[in-house]
PDB file of N, CA and C in Angstrom:
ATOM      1  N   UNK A   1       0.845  -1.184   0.000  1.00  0.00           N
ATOM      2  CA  UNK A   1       0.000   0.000   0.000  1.00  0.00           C
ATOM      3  C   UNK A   1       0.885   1.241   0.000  1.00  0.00           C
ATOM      4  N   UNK A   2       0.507   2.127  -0.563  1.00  0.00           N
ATOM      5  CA  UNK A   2       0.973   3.537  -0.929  1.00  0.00           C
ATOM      6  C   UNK A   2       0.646   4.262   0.110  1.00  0.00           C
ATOM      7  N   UNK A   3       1.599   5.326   0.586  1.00  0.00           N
ATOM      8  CA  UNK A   3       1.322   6.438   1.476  1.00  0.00           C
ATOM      9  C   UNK A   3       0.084   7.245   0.991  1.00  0.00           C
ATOM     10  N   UNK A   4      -0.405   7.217  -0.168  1.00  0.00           N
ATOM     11  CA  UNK A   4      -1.204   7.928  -0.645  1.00  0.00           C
ATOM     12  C   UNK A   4      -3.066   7.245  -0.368  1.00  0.00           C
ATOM     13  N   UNK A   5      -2.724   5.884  -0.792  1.00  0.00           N
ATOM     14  CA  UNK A   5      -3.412   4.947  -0.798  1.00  0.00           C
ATOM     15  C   UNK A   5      -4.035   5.080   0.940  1.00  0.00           C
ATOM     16  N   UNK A   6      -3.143   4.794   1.806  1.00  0.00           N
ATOM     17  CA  UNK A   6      -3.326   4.584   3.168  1.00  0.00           C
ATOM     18  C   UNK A   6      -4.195   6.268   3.899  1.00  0.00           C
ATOM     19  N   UNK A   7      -3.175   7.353   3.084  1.00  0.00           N
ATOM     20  CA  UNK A   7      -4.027   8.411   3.437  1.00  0.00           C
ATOM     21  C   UNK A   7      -5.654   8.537   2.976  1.00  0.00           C
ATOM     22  N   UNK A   8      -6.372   7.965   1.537  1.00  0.00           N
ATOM     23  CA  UNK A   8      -7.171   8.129   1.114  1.00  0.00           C
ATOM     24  C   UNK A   8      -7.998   7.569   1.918  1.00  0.00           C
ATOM     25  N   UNK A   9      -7.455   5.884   2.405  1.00  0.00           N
ATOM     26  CA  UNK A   9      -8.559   5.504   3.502  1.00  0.00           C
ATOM     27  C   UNK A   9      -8.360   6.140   4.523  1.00  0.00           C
ATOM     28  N   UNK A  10      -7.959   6.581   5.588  1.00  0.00           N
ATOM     29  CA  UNK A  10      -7.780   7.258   6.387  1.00  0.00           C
ATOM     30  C   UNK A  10      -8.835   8.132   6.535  1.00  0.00           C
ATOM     31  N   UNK A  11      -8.989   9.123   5.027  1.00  0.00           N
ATOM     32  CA  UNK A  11     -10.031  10.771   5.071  1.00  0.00           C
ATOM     33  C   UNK A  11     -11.253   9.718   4.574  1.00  0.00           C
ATOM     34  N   UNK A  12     -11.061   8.467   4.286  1.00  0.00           N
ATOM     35  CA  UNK A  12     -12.686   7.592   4.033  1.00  0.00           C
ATOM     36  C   UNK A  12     -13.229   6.979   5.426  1.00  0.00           C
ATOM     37  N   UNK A  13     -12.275   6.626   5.895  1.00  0.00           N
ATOM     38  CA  UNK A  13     -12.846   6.304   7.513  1.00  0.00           C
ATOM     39  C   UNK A  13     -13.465   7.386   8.051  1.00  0.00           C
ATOM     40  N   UNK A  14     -12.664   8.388   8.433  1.00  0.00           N
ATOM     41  CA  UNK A  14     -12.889   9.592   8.987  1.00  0.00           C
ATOM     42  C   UNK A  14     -14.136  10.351   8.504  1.00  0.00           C
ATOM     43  N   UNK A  15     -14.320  10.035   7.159  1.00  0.00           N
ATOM     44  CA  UNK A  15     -15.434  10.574   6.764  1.00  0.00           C
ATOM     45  C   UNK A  15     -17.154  10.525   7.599  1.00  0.00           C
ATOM     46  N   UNK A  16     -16.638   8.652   7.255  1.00  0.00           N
ATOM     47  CA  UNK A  16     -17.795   7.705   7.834  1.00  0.00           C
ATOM     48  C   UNK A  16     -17.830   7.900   9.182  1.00  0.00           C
ATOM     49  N   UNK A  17     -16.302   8.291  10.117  1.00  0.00           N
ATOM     50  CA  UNK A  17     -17.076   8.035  11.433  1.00  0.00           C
ATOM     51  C   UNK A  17     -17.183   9.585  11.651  1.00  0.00           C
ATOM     52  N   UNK A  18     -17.396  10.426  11.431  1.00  0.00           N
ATOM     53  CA  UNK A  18     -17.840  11.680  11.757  1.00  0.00           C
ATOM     54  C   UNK A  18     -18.950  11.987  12.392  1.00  0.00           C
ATOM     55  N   UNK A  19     -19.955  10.764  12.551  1.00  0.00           N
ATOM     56  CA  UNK A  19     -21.057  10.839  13.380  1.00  0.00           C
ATOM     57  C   UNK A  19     -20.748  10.641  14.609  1.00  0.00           C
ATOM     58  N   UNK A  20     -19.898   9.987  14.875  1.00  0.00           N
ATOM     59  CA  UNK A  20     -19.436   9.470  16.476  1.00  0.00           C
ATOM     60  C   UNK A  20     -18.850  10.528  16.990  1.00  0.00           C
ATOM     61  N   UNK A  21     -17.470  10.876  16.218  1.00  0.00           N
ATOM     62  CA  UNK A  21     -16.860  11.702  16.388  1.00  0.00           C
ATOM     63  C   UNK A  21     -16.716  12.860  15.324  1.00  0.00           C
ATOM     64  N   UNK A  22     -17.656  14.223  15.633  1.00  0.00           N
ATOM     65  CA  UNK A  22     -18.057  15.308  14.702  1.00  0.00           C
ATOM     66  C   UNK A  22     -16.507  15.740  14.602  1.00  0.00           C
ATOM     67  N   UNK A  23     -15.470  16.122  15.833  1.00  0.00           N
ATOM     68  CA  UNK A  23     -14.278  16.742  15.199  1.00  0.00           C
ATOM     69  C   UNK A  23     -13.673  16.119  14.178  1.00  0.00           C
ATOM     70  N   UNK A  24     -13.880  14.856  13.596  1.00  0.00           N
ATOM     71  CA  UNK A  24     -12.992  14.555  12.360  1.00  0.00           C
ATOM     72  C   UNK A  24     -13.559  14.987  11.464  1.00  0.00           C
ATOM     73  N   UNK A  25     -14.265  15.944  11.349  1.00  0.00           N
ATOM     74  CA  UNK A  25     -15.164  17.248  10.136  1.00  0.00           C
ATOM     75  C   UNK A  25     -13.441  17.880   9.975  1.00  0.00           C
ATOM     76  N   UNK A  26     -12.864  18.534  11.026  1.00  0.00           N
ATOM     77  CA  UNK A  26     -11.821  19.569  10.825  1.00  0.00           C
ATOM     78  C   UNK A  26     -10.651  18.778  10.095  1.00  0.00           C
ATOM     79  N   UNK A  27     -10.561  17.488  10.261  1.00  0.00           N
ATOM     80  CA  UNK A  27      -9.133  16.515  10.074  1.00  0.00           C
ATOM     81  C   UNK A  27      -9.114  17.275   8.508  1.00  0.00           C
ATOM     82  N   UNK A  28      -7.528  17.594   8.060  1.00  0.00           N
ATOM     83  CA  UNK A  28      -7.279  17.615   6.942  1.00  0.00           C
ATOM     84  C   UNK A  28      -6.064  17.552   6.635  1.00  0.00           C
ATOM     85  N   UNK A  29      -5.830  17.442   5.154  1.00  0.00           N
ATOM     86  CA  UNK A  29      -4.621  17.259   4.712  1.00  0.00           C
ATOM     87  C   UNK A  29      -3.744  18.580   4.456  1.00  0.00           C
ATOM     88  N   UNK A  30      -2.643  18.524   4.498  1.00  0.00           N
ATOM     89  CA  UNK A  30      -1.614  19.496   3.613  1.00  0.00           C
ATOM     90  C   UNK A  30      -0.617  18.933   2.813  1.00  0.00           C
ATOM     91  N   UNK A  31      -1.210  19.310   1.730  1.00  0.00           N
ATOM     92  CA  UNK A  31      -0.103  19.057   0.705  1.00  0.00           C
ATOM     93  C   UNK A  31       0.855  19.492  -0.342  1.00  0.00           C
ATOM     94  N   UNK A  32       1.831  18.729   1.292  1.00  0.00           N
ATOM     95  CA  UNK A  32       3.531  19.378   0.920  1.00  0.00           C
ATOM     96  C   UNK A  32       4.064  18.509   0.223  1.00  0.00           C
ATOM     97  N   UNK A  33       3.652  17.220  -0.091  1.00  0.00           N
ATOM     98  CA  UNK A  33       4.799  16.579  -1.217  1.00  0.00           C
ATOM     99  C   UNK A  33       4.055  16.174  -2.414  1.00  0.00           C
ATOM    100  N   UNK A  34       4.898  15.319  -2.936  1.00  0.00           N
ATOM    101  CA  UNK A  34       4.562  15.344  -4.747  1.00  0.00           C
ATOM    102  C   UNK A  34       5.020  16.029  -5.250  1.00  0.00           C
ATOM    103  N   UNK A  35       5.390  15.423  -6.886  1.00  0.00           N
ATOM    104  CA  UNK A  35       5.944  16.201  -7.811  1.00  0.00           C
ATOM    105  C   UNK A  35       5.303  17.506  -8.210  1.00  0.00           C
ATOM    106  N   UNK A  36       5.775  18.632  -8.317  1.00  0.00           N
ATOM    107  CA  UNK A  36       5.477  19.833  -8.936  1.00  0.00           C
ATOM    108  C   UNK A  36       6.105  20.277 -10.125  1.00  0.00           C
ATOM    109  N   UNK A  37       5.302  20.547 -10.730  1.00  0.00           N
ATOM    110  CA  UNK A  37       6.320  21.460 -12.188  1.00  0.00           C
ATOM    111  C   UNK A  37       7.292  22.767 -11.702  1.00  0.00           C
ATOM    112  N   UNK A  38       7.808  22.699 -11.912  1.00  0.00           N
ATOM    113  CA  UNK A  38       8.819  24.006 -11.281  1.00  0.00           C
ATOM    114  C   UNK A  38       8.056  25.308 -11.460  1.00  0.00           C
ATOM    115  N   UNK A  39       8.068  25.517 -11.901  1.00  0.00           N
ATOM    116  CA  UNK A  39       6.674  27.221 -12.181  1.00  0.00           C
ATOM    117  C   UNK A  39       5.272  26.692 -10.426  1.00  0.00           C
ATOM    118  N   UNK A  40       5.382  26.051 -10.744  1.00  0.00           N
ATOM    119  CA  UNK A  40       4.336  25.537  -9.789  1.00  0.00           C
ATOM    120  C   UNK A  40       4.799  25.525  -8.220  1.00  0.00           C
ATOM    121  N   UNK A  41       6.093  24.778  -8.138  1.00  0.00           N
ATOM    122  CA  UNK A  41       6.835  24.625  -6.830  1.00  0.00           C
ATOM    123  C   UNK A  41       7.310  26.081  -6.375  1.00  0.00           C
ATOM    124  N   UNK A  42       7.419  26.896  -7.580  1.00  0.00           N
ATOM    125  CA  UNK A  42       8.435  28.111  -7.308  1.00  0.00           C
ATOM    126  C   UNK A  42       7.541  28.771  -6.597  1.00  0.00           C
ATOM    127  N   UNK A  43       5.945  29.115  -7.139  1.00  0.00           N
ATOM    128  CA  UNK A  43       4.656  29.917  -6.702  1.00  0.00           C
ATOM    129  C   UNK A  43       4.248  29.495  -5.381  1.00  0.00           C
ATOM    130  N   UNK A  44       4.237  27.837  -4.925  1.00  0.00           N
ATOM    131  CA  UNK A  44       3.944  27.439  -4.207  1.00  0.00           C
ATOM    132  C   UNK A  44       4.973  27.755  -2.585  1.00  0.00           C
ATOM    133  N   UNK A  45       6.211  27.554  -2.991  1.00  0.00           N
ATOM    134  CA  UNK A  45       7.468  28.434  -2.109  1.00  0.00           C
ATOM    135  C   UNK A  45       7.271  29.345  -1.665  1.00  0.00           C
ATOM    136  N   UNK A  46       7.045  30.216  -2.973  1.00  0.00           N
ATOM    137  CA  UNK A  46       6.550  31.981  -2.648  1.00  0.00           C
ATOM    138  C   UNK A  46       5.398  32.281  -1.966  1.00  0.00           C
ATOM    139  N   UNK A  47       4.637  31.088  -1.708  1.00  0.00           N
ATOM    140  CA  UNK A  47       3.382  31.546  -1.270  1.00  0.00           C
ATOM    141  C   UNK A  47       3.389  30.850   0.394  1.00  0.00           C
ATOM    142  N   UNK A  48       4.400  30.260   0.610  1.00  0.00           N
ATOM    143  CA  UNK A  48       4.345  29.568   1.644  1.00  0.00           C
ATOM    144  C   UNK A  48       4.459  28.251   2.056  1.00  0.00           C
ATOM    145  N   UNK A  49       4.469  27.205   1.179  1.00  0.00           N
ATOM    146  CA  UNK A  49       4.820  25.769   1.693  1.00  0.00           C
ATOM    147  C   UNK A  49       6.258  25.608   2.377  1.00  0.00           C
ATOM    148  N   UNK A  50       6.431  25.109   2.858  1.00  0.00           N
ATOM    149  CA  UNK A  50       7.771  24.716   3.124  1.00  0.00           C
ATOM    150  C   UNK A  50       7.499  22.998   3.430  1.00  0.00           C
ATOM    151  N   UNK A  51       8.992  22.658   3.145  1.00  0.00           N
ATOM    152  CA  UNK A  51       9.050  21.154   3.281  1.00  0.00           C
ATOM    153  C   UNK A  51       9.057  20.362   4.674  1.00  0.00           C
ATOM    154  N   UNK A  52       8.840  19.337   5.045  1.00  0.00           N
ATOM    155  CA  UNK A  52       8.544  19.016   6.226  1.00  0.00           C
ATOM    156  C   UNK A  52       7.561  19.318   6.736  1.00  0.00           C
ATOM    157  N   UNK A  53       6.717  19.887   6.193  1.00  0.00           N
ATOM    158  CA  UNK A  53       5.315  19.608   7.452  1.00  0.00           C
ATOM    159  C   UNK A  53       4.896  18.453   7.460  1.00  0.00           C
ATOM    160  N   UNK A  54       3.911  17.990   8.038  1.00  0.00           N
ATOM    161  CA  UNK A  54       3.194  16.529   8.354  1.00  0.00           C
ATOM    162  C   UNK A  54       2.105  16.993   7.254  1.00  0.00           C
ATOM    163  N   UNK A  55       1.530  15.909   7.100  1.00  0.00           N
ATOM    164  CA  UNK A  55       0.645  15.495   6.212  1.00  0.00           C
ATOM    165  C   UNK A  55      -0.437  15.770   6.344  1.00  0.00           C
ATOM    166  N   UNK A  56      -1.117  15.222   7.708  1.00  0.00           N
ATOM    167  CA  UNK A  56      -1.966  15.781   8.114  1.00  0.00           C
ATOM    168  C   UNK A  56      -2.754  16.347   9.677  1.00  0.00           C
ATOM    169  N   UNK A  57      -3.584  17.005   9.799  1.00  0.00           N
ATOM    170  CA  UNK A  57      -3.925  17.968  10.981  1.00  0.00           C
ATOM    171  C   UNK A  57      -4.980  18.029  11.277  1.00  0.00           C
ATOM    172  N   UNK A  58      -5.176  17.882  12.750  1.00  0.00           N
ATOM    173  CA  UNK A  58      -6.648  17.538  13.486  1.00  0.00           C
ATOM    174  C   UNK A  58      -6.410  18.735  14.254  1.00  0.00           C
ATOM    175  N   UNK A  59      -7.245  19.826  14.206  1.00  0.00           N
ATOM    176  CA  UNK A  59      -6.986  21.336  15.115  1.00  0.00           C
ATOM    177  C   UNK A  59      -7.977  21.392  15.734  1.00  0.00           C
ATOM    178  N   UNK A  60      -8.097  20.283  16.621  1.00  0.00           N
ATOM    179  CA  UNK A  60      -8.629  19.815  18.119  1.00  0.00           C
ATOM    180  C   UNK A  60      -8.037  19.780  19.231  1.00  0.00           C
ATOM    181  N   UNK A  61      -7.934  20.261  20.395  1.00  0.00           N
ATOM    182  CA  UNK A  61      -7.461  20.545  21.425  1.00  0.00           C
ATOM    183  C   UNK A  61      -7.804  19.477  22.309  1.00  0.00           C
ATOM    184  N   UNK A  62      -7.112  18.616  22.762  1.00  0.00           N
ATOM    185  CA  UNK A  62      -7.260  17.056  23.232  1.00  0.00           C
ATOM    186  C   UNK A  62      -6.202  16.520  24.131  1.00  0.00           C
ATOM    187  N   UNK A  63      -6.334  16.365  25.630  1.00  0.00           N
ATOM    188  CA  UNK A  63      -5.659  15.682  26.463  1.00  0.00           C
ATOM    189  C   UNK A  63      -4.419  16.748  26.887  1.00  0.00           C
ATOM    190  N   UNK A  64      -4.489  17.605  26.688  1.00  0.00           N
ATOM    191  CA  UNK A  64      -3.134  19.126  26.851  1.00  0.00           C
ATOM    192  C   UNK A  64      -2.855  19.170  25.643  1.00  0.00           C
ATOM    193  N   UNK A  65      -2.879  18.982  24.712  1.00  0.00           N
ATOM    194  CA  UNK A  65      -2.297  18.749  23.222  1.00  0.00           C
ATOM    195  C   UNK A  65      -3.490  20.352  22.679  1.00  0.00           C
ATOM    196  N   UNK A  66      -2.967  21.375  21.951  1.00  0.00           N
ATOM    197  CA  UNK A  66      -3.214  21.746  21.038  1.00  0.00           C
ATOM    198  C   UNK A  66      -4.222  20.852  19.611  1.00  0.00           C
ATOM    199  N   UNK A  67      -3.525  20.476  19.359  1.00  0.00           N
ATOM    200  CA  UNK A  67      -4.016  19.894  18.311  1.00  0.00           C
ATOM    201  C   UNK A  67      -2.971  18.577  17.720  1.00  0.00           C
ATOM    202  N   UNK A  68      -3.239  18.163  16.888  1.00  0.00           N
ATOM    203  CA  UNK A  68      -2.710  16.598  16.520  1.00  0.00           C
ATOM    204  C   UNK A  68      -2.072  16.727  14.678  1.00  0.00           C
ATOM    205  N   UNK A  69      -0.795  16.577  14.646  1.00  0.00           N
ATOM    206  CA  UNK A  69      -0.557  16.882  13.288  1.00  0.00           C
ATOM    207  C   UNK A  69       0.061  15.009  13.368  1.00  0.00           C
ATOM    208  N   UNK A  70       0.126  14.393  11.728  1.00  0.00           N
ATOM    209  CA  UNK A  70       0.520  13.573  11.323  1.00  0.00           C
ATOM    210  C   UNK A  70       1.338  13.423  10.095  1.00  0.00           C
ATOM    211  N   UNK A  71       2.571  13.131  10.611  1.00  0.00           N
ATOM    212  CA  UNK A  71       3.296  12.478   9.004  1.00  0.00           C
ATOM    213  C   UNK A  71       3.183  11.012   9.024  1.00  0.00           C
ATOM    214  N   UNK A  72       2.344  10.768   7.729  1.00  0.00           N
ATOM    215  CA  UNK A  72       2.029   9.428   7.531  1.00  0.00           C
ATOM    216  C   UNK A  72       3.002   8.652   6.411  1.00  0.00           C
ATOM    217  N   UNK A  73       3.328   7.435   6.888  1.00  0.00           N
ATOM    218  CA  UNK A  73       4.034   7.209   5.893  1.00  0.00           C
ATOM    219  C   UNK A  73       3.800   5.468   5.648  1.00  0.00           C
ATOM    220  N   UNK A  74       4.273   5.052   4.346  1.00  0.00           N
ATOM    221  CA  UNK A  74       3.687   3.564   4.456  1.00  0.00           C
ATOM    222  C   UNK A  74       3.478   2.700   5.249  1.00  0.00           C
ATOM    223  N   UNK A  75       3.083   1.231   5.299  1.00  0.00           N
ATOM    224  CA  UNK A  75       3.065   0.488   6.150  1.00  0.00           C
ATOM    225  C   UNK A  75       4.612  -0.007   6.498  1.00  0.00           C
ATOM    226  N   UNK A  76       5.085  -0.317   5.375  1.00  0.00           N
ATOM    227  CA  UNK A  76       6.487  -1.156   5.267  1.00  0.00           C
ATOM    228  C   UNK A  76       7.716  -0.023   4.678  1.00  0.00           C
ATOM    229  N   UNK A  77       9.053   0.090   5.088  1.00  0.00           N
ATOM    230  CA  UNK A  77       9.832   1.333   4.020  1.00  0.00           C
ATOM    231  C   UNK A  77       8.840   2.363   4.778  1.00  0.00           C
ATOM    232  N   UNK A  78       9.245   3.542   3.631  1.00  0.00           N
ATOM    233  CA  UNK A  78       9.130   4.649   4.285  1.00  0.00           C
ATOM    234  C   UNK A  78       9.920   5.392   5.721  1.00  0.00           C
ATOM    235  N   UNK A  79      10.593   6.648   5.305  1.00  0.00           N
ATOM    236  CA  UNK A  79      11.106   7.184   6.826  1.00  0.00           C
ATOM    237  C   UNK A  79      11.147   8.351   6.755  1.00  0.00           C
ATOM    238  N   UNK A  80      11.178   8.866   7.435  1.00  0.00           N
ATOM    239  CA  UNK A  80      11.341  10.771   8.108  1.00  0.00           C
ATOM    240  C   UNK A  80      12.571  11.333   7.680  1.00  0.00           C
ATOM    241  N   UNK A  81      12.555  12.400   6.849  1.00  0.00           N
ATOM    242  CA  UNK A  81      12.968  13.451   6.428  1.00  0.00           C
ATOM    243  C   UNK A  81      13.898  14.141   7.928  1.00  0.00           C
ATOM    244  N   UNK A  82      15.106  14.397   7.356  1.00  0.00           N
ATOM    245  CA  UNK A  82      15.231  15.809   8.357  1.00  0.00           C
ATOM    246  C   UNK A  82      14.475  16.652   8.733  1.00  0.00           C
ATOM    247  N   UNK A  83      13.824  17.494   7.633  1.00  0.00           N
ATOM    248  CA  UNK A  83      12.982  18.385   7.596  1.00  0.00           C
ATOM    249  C   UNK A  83      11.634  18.076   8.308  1.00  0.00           C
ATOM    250  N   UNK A  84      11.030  17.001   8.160  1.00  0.00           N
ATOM    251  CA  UNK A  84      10.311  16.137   9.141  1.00  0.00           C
ATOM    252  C   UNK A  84      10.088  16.023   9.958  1.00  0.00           C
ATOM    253  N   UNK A  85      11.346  15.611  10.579  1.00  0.00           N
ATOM    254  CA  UNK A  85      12.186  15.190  11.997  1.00  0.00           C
ATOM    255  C   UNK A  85      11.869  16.452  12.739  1.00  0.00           C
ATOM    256  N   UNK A  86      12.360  18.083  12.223  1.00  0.00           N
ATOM    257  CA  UNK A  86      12.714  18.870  12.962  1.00  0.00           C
ATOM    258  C   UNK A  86      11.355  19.651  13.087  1.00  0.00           C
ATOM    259  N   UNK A  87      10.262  19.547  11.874  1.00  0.00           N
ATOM    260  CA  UNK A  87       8.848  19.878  12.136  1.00  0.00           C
ATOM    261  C   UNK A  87       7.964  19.280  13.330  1.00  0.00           C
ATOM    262  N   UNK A  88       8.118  18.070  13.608  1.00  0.00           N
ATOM    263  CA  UNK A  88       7.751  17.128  14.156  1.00  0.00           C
ATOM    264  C   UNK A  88       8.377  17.621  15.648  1.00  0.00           C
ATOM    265  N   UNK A  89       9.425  17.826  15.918  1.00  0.00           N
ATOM    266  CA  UNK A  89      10.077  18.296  16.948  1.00  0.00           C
ATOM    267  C   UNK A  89       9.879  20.028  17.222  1.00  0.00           C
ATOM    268  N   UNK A  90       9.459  20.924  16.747  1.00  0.00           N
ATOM    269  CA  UNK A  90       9.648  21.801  16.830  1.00  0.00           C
ATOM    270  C   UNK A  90       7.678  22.316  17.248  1.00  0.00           C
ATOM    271  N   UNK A  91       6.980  21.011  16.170  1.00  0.00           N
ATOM    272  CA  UNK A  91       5.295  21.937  16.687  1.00  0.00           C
ATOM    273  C   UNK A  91       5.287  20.430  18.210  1.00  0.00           C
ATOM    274  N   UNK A  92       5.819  19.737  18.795  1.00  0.00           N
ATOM    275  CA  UNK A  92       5.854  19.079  20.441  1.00  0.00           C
ATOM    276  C   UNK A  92       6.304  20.349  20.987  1.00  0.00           C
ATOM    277  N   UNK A  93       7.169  21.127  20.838  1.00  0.00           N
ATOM    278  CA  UNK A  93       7.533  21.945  21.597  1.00  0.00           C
ATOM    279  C   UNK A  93       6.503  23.127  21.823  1.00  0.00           C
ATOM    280  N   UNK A  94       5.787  23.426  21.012  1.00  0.00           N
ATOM    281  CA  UNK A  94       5.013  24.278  20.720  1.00  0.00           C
ATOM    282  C   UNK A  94       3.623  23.643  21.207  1.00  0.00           C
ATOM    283  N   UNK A  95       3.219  22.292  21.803  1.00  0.00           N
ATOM    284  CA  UNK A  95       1.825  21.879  22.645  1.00  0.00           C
ATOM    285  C   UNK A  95       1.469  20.715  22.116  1.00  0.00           C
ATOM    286  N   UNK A  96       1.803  20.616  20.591  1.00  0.00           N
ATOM    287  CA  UNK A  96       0.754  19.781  19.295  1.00  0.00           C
ATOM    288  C   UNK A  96       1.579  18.523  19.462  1.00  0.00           C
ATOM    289  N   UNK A  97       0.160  17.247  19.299  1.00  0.00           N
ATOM    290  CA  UNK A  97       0.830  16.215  19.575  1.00  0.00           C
ATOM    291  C   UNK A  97       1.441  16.066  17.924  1.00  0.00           C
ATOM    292  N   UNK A  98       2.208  15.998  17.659  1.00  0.00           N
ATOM    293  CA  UNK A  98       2.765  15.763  16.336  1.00  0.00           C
ATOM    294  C   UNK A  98       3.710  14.369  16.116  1.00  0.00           C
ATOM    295  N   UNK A  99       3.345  13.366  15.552  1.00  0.00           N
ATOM    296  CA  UNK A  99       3.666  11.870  15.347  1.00  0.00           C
ATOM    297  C   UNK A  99       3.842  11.759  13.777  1.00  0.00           C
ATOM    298  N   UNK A 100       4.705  10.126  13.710  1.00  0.00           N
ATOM    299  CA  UNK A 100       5.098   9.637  12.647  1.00  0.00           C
ATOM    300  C   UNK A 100       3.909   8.522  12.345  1.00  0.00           C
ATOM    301  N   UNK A 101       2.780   7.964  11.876  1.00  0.00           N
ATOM    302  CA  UNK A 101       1.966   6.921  11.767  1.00  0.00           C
ATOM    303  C   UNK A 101       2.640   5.983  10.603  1.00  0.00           C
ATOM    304  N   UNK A 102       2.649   5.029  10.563  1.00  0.00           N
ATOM    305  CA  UNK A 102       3.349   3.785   9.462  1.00  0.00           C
ATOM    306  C   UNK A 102       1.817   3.174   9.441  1.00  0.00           C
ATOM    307  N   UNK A 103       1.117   3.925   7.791  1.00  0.00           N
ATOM    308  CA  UNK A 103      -0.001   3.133   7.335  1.00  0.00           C
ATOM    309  C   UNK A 103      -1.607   3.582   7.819  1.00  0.00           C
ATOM    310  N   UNK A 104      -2.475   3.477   7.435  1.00  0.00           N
ATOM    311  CA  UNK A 104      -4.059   3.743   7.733  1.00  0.00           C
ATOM    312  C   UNK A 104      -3.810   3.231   8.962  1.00  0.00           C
ATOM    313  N   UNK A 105      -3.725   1.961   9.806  1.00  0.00           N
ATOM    314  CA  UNK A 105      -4.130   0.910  10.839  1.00  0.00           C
ATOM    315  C   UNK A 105      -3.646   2.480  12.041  1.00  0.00           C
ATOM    316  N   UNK A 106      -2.213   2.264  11.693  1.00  0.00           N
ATOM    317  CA  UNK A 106      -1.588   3.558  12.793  1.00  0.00           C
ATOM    318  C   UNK A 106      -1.984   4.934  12.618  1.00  0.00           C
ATOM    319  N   UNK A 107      -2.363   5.396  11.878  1.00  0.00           N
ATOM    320  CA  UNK A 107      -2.856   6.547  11.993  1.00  0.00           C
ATOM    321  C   UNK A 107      -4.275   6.393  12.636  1.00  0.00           C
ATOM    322  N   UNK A 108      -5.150   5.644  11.972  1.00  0.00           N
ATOM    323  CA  UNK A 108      -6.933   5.662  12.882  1.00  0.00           C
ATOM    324  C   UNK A 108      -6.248   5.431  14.075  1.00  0.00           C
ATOM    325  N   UNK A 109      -5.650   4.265  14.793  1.00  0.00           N
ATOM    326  CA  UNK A 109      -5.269   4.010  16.049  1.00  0.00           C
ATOM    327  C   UNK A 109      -5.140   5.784  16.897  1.00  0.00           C
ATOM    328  N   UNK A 110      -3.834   6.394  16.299  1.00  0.00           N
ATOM    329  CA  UNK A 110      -3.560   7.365  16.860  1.00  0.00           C
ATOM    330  C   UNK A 110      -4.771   8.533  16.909  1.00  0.00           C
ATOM    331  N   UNK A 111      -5.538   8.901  15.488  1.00  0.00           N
ATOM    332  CA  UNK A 111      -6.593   9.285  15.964  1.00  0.00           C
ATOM    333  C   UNK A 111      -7.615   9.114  17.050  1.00  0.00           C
ATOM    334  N   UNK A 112      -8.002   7.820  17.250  1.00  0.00           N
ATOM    335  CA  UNK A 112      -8.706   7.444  17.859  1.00  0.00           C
ATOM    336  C   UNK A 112      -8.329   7.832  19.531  1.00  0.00           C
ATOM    337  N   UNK A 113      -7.147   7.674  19.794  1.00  0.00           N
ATOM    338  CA  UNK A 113      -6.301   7.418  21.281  1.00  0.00           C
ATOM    339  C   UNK A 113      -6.762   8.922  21.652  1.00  0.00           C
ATOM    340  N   UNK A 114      -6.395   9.543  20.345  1.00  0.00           N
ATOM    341  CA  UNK A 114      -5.996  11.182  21.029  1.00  0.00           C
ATOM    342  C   UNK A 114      -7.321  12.126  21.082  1.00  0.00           C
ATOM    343  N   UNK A 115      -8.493  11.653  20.108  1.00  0.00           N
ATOM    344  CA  UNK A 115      -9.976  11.997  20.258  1.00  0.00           C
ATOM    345  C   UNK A 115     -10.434  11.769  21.778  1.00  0.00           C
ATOM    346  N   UNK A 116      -9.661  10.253  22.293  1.00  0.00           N
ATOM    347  CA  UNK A 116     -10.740   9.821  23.191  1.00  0.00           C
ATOM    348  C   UNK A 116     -10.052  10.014  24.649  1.00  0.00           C
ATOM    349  N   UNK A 117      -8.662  10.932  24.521  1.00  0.00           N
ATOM    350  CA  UNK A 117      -7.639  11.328  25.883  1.00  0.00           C
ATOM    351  C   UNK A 117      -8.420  12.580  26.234  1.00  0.00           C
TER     352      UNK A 117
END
C-alpha cells in the first residue's frame, strides 16, 4: 500500500465516522509533497509551503495537546525526512501532539487514542 493509498482511507474512515466523532469534520490534509512542475513549486514556495510539514492535521485541542498533526508514511519502508524530523520536533515543543503513523491501521489508532484522551 501507498502512502497515498493509506491516506485516502484514512479521510474515508474519517469521513464515515464523523457521526461518532463530529471533530474529524476539521481533520485535513496538507499538501507538501509530490511532484510539482517548477513554475508551480516556485509559486507554491513563494506563497508559503515549506518542506517538512506533516501530512496531516486535526486542530482539536485534546488531552493538553493543542491539536494533533501527522506524518504518515507507508506500512512497510518509508522514513522521516530531516525536515520532518525537525517539524515534528519543533510543533511538540510548541503543545501539538505531532507523530510519525506507518499506514491507515496507525494513523486511525492514533486518531482514535488522542480523540478519546
Amino acid at each position: 500500500m501507498t502512502e497515498n493509498q493509506a491516506q485516502a482511507m484514512l479521510f474515508d474512515w474519517a469521513a464515515y465516522n464523523a457521526w461518532k466523532y463530529p471533530e474529524l469534520k476539521l481533520l485535513h490534509s496538507i499538501p507538501n509533497g509530490g511532484y510539482r512542475p517548477p513554475k508551480t513549486a516556485a509559486i507554491l514556495k513563494a506563497t508559503g509551503v515549506k518542506a517538512g510539514v506533516p501530512d496531516i492535521c486535526l486542530p482539536v485541542a485534546r488531552g493538553g495537546y493543542n491539536g494533533l498533526y501527522i506524518e504518515l508514511k507507508r506500512p512497510s519502508g518509508g522514513y522521516l525526512s530531516s525536515a520532518q524530523e525537525i517539524w515534528l520536533d519543533n510543533l511538540s515543543k510548541q503543545g501539538y501532539r505531532a507523530v510519525c503513523c506507518k499506514g491507515f491501521e496507525a494513523a486511525r489508532d492514533e486518531l482514535l487514542t488522542y480523540l478519546n484522551s
